[in-house]
N, C-alpha and C. Protein backbone atom coordinates (compact mmCIF):
# COMPACT_ATOMS: atom_id res chain seq x y z
N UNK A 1 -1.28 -0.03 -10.57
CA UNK A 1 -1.42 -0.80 -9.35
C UNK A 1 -1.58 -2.29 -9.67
N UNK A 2 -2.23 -2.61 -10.95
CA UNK A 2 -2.54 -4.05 -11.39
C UNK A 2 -0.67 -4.66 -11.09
N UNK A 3 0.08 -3.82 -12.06
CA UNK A 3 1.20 -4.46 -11.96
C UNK A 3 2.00 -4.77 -10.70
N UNK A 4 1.86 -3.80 -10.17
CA UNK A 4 1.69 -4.06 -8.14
C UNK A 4 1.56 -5.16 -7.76
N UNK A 5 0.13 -5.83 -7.98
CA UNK A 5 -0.43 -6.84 -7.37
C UNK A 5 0.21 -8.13 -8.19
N UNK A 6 0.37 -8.10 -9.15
CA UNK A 6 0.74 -8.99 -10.03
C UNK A 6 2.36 -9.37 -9.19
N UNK A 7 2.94 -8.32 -9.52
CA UNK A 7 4.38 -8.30 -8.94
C UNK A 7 4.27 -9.07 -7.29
N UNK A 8 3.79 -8.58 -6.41
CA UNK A 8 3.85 -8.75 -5.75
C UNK A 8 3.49 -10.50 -5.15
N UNK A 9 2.52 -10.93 -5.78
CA UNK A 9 1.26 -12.25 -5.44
C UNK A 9 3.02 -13.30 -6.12
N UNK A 10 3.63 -12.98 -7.30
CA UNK A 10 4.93 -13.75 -7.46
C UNK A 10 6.05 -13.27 -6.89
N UNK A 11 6.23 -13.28 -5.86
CA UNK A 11 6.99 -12.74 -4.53
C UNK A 11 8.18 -11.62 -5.13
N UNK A 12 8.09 -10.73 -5.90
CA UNK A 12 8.78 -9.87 -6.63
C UNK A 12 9.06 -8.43 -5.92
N UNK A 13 9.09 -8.53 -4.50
CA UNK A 13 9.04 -7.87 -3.65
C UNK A 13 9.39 -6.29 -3.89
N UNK A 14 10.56 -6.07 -5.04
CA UNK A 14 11.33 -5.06 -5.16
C UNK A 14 10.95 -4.21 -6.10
N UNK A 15 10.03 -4.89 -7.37
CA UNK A 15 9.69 -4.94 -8.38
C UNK A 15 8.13 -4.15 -7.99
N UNK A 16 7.21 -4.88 -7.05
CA UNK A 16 5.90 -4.46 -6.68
C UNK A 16 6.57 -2.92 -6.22
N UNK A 17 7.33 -2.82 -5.28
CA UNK A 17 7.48 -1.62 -4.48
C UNK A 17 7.23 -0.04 -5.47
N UNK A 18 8.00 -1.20 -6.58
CA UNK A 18 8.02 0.02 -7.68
C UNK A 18 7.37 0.07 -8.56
N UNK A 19 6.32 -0.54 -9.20
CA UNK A 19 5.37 -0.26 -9.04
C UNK A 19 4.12 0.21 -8.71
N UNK A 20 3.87 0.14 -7.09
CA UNK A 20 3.37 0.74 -6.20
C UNK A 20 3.49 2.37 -6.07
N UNK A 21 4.63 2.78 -6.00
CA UNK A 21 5.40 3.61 -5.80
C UNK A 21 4.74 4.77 -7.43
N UNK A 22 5.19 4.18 -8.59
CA UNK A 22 4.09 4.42 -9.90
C UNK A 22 3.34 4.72 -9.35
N UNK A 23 2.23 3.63 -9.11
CA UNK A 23 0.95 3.86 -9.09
C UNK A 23 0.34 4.64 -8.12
N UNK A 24 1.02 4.43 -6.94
CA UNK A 24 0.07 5.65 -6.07
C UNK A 24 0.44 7.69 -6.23
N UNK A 25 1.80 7.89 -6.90
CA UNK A 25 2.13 8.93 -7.90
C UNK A 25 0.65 9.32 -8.49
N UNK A 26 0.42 8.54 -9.18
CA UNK A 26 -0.47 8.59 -10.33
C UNK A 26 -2.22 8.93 -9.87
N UNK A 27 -2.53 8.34 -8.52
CA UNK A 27 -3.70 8.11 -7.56
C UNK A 27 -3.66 9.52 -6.43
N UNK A 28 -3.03 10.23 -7.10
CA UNK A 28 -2.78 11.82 -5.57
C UNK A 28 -4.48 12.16 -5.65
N UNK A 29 -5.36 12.46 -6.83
CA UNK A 29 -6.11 13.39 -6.53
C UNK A 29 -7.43 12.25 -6.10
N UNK A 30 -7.18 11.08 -6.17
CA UNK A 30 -8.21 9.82 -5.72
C UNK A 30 -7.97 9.20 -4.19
N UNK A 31 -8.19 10.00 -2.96
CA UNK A 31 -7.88 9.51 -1.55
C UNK A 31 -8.07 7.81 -1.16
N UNK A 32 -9.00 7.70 -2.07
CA UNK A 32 -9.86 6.23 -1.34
C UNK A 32 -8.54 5.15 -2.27
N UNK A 33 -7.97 5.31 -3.35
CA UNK A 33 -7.37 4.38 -4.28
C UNK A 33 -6.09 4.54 -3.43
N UNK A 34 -5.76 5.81 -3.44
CA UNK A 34 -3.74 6.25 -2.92
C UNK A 34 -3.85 5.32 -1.58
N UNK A 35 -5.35 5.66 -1.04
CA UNK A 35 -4.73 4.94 0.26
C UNK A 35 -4.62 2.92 0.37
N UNK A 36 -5.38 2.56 -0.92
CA UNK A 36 -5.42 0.88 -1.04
C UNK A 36 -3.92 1.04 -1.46
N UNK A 37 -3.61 1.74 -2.47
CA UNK A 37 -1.92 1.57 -3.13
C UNK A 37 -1.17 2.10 -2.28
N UNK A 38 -1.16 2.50 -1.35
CA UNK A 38 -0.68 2.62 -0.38
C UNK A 38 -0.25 1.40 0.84
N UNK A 39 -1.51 1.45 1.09
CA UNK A 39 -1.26 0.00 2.11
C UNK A 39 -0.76 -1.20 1.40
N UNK A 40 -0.74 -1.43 -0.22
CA UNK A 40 0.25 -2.52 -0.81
C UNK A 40 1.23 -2.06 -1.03
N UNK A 41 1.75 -1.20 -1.21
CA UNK A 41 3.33 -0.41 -0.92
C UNK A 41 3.77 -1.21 0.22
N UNK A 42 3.17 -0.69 1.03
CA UNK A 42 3.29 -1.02 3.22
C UNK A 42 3.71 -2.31 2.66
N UNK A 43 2.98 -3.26 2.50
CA UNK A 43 2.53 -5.10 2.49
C UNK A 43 4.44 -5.47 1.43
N UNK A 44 4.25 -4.87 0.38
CA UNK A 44 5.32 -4.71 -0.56
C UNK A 44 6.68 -4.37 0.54
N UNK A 45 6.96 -3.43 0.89
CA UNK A 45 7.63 -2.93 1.65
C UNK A 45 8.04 -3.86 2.85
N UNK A 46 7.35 -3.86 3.30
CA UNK A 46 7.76 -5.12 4.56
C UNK A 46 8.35 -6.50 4.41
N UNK A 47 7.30 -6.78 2.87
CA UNK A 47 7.60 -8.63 2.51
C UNK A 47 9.27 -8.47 1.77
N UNK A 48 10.15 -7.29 1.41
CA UNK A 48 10.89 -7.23 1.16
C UNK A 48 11.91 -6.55 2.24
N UNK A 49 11.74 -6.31 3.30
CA UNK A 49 12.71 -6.18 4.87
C UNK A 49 12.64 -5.21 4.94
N UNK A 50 12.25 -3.96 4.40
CA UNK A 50 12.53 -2.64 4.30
C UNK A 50 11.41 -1.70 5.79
N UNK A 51 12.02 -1.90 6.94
CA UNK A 51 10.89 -1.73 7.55
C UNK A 51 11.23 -0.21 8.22
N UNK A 52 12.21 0.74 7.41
CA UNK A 52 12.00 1.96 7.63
C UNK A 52 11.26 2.99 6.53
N UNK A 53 11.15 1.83 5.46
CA UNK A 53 10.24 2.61 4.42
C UNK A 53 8.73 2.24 4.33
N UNK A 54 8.81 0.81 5.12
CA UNK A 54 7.14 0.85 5.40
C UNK A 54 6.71 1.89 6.58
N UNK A 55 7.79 2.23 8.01
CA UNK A 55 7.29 2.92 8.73
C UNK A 55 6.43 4.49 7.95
N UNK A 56 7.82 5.12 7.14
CA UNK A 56 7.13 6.57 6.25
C UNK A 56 5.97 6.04 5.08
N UNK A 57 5.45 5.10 4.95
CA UNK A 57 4.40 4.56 4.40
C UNK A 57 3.11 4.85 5.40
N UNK A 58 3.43 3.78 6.19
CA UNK A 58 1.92 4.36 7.64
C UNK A 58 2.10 5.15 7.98
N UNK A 59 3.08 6.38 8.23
CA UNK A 59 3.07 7.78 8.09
C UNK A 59 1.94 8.37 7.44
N UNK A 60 2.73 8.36 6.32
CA UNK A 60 1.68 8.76 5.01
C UNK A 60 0.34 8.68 4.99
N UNK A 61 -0.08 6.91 5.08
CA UNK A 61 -1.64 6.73 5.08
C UNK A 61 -2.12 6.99 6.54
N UNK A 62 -1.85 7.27 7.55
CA UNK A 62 -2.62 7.76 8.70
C UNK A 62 -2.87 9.36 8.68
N UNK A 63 -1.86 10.19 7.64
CA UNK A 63 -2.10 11.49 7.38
C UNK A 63 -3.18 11.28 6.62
N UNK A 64 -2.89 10.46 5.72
CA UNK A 64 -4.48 9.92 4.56
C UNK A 64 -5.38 10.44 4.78
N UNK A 65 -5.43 9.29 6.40
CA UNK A 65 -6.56 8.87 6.67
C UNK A 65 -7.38 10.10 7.45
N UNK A 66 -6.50 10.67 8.21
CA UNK A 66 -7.08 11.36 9.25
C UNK A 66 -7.52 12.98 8.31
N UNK A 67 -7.12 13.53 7.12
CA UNK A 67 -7.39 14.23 6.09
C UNK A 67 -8.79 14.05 5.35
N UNK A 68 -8.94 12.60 5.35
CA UNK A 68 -9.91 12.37 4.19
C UNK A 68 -10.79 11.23 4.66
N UNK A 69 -10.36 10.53 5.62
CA UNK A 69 -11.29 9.98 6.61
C UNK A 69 -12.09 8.29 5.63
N UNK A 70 -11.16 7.96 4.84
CA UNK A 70 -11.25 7.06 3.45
C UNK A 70 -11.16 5.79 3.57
N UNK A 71 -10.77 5.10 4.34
CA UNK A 71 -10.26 3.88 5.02
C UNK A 71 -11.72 2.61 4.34
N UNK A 72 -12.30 3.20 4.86
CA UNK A 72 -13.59 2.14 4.73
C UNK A 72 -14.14 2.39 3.02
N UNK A 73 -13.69 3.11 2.23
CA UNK A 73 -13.91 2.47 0.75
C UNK A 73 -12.57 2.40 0.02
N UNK A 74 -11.98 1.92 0.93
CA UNK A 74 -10.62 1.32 0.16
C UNK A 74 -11.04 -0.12 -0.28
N UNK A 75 -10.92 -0.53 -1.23
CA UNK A 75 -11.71 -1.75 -1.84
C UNK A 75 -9.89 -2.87 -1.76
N UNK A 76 -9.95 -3.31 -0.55
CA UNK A 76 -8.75 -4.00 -0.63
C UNK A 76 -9.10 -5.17 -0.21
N UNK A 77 -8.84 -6.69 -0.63
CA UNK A 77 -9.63 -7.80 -0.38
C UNK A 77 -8.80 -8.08 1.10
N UNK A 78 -9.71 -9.11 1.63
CA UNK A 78 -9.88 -9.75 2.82
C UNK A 78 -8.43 -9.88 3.69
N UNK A 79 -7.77 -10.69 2.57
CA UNK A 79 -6.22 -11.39 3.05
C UNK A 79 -5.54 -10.12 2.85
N UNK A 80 -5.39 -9.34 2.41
CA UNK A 80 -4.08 -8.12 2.12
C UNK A 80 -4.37 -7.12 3.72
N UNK A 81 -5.75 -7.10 4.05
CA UNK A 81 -6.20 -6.54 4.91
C UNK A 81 -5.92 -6.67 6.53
N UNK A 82 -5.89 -8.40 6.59
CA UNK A 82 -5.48 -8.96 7.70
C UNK A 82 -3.80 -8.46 7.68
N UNK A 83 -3.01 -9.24 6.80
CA UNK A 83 -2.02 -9.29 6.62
C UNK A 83 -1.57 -7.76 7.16
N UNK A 84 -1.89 -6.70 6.54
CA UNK A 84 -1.69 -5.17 6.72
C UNK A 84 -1.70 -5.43 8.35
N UNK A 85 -2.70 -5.47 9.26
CA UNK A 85 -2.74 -5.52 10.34
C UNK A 85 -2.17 -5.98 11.29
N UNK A 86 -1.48 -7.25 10.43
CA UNK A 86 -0.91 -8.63 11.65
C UNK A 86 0.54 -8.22 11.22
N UNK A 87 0.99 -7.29 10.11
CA UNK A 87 2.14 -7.20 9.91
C UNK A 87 2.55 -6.11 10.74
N UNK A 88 2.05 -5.01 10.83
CA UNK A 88 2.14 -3.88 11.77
C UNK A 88 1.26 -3.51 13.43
């Protein structure tokens, strides 16, 4: 996911996705992490136009969410958070 964020913060839009994509693979049996690498997938996903693969993204994390109820210890800072919100 580091490489995620990295990728992503240098507008590498295509590069984070896949990354992301890695990393939340890797995060299945950790709800609270899949769902932060998740919502930077979403953020990833969007900042690169792809807005039928961010839709099966919030798919995904609202099944997450409503499964595991995780949202609130997703440790995702301030700005990625807004952004998530104001983007969708």
């Amino acid at each position: 996911m580091r490489r995620g964020r990295d990728s992503y913060r240098a507008a590498r839009f295509q590069e984070a996705i896949e990354d992301f994509r890695i990393g939340c693979f890797g995060l299945l049996e950790q709800p609270p992490q899949l769902l932060e690498c998740s919502a930077r997938l979403a953020l990833a996903q969007a900042a690169a136009g792809r807005a039928a693969d961010v839709d099966v993204t919030l798919r995904k994390m609202n099944e997450l969410e409503g499964r595991f109820g995780v949202w609130r210890q997703v440790e995702l800072e301030p700005r990625p958070r807004v952004d998530l919100f104001e983007a969708f």
